[in-house]
Protein backbone atom coordinates (compact mmCIF):
# COMPACT_ATOMS: atom_id res chain seq x y z
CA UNK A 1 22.47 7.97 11.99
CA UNK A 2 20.04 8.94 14.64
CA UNK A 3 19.58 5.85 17.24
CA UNK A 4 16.75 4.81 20.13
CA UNK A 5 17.25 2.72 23.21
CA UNK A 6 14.52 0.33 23.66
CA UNK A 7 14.55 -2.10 26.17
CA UNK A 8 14.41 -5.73 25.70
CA UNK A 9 11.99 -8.15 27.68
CA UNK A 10 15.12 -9.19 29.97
CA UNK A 11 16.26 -6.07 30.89
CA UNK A 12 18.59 -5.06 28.42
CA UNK A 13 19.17 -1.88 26.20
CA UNK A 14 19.69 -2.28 22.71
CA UNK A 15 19.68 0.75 20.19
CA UNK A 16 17.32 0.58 16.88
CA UNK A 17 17.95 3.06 14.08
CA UNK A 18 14.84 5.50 14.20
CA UNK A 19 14.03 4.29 10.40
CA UNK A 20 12.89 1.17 12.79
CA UNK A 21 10.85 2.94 14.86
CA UNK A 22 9.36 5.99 12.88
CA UNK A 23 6.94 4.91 10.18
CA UNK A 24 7.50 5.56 6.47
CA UNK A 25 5.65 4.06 3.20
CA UNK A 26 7.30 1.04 1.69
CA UNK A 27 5.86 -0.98 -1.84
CA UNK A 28 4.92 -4.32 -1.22
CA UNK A 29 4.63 -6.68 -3.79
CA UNK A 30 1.56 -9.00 -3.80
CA UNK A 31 0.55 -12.14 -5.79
CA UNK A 32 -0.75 -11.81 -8.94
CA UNK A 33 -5.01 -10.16 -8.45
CA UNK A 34 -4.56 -10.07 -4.80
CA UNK A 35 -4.05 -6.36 -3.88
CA UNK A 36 -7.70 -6.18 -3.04
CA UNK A 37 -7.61 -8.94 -0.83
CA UNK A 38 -4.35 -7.77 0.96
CA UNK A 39 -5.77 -4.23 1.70
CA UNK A 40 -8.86 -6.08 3.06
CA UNK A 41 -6.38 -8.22 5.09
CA UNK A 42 -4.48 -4.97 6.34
CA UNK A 43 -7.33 -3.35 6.83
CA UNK A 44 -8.28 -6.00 9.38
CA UNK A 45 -5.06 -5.84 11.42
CA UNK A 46 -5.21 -2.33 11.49
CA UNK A 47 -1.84 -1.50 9.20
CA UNK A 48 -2.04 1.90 7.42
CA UNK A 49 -1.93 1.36 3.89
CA UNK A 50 -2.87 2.46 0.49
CA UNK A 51 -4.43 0.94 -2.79
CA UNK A 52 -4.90 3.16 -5.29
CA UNK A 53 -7.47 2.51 -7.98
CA UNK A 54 -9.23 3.66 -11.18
CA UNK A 55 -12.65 2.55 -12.84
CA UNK A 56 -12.08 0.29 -15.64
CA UNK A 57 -15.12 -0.38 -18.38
CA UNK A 58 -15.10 -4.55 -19.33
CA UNK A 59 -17.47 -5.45 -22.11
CA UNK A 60 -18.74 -9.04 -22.20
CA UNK A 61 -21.15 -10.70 -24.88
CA UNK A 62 -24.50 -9.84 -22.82
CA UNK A 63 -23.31 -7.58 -20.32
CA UNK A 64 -21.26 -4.26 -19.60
CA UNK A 65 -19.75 -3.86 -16.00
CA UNK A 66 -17.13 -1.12 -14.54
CA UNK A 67 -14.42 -2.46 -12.26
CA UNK A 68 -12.51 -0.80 -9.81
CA UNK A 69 -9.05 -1.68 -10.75
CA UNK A 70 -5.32 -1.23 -9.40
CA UNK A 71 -3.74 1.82 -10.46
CA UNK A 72 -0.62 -0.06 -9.56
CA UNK A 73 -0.82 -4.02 -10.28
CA UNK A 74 1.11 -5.96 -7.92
CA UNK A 75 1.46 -3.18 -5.13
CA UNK A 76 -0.08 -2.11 -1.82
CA UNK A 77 1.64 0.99 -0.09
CA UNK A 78 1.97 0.53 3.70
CA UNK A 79 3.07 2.79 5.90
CA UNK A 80 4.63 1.52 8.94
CA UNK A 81 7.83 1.62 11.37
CA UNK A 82 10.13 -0.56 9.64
CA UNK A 83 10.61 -2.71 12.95
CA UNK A 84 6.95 -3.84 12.50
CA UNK A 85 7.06 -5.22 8.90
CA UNK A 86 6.45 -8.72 9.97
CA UNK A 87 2.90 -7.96 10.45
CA UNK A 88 2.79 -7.35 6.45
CA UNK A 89 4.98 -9.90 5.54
CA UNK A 90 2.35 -12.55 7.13
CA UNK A 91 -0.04 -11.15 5.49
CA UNK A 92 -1.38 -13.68 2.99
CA UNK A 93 -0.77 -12.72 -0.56
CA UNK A 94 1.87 -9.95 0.22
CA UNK A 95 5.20 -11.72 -1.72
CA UNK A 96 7.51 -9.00 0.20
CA UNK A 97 8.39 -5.36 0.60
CA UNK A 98 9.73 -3.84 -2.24
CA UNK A 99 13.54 -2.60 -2.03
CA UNK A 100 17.26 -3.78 -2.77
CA UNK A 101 19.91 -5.79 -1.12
CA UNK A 102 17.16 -7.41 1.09
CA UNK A 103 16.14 -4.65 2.93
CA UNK A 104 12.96 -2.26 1.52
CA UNK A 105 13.27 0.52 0.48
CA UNK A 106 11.21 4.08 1.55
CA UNK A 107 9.22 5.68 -0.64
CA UNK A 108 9.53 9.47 -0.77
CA UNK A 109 6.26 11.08 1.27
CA UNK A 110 5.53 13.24 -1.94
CA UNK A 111 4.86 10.21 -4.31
CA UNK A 112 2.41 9.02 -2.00
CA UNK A 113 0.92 12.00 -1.48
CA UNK A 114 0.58 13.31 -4.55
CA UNK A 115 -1.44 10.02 -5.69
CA UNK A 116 -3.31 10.09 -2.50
CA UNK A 117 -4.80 14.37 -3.42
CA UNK A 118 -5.22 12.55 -6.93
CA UNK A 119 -7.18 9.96 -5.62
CA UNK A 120 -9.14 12.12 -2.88
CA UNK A 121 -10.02 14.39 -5.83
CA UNK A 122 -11.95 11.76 -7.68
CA UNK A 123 -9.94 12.16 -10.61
CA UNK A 124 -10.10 9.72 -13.37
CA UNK A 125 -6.20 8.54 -13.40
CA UNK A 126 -5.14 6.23 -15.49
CA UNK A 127 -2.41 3.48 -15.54
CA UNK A 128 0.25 4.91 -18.04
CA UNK A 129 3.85 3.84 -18.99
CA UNK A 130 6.58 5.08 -16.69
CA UNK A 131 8.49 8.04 -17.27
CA UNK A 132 11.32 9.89 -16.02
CA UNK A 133 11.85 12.51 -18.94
CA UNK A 134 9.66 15.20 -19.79
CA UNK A 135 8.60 18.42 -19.00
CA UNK A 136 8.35 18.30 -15.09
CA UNK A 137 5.42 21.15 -14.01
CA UNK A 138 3.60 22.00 -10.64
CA UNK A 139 -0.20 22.55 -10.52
CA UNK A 140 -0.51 26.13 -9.48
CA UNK A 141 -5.01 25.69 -8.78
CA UNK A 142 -7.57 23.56 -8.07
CA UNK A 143 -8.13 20.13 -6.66
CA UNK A 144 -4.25 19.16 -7.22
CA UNK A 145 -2.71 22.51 -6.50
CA UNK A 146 1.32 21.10 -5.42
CA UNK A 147 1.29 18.34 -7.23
CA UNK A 148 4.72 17.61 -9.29
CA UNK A 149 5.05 15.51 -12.38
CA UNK A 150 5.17 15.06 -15.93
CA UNK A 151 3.14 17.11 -18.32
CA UNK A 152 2.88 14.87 -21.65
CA UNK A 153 -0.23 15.53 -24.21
CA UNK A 154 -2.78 12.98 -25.29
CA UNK A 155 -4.76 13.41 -28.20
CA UNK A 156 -6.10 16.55 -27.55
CA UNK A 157 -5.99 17.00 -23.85
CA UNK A 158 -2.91 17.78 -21.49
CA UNK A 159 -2.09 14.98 -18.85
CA UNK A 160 0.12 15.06 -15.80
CA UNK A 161 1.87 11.86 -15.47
CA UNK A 162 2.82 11.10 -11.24
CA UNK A 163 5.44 8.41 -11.32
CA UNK A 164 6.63 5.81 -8.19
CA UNK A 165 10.14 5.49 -8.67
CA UNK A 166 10.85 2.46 -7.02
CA UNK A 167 8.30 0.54 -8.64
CA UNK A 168 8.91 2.09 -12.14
CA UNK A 169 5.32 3.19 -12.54
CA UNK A 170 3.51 6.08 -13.25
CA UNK A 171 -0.33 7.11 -13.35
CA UNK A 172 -1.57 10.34 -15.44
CA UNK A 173 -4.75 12.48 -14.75
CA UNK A 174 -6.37 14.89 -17.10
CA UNK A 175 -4.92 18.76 -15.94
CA UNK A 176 -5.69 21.88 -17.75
CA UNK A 177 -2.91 24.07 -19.26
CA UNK A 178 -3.81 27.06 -17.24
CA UNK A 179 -3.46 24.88 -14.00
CA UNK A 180 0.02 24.00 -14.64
CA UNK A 181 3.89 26.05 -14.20
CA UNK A 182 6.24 25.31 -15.85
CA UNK A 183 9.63 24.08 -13.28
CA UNK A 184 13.25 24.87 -13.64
């Protein structure tokens, strides 16, 4: 495990792991309808973070609205050295950073950035049930070219399902079959 020496405010040298000191993306949970108001809140303090979202159509008696929803409820991505996560921790509304034996957990760069080229693309991704079997495939062209995930079909169109693994949740976008390859 690769170390750093940082020095304390008396004088003294301690070593941190770099996963301390080099940022990475971690989950974190948030209360129930507050992701918007934690990315606001991050925003503010100048955290690097992400909040995916997809338009949503909600049909009232007299009226007709669309909402910009989380693709992802209960989650905010942050990225951030991992020595610096009590300035999302006190953010109000964020519950904790997602991982397992009380310490959080990274989330692989290519989950993130696969949903972040979705996202970019203006795409209309949807919330869909997680999966982890299935045919994986690679867009080969176009807005998503790289992209790895799950090639499922709906009705008569061709999704590509991009799953978070530590979360256990997964998004799908619209592909066409020419834009996929098959992976071994």
């Amino acid at each position: 495990m690769a170390t750093i020496l940082q020095t304390t405010e008396t004088g003294a040298h301690t070593s941190l792991p770099m996963e301390n000191v080099d940022p990475r993306w971690y989950a974190a949970y948030t209360s129930a309808n507050h992701e918007k108001r934690v990315s606001e809140q991050l925003l503010q303090r100048d955290i690097e973070h992400f909040l995916p979202q997809y338009a949503s159509v909600r049909r009232w008696k007299d009226r007709r609205m669309i909402l910009q929803m989380p693709l992802f409820p209960g989650y905010v991505f942050v990225r951030l050295a991992l020595s610096e996560r009590l300035r999302v921790l006190q953010v109000p509304g964020v519950a904790r950073l997602v991982g397992f034996n009380g310490s959080p957990a990274v989330l692989p760069d290519n989950e993130i950035e696969s949903l972040k080229i979705t996202v970019a693309a203006h795409f209309r991704a949807q919330p869909h049930p997680y999966l982890t079997i299935g045919q994986r495939v690679r867009v080969k062209r176009g807005a998503l070219q790289g992209v790895v995930g799950i090639l499922v079909r709906k009705k008569n169109a061709l999704r590509l399902v991009l799953s978070i693994d530590l979360i256990m949740r997964s998004a799908s976008v619209e592909v066409e079959a020419g834009d996929v390859e098959c992976m071994n």
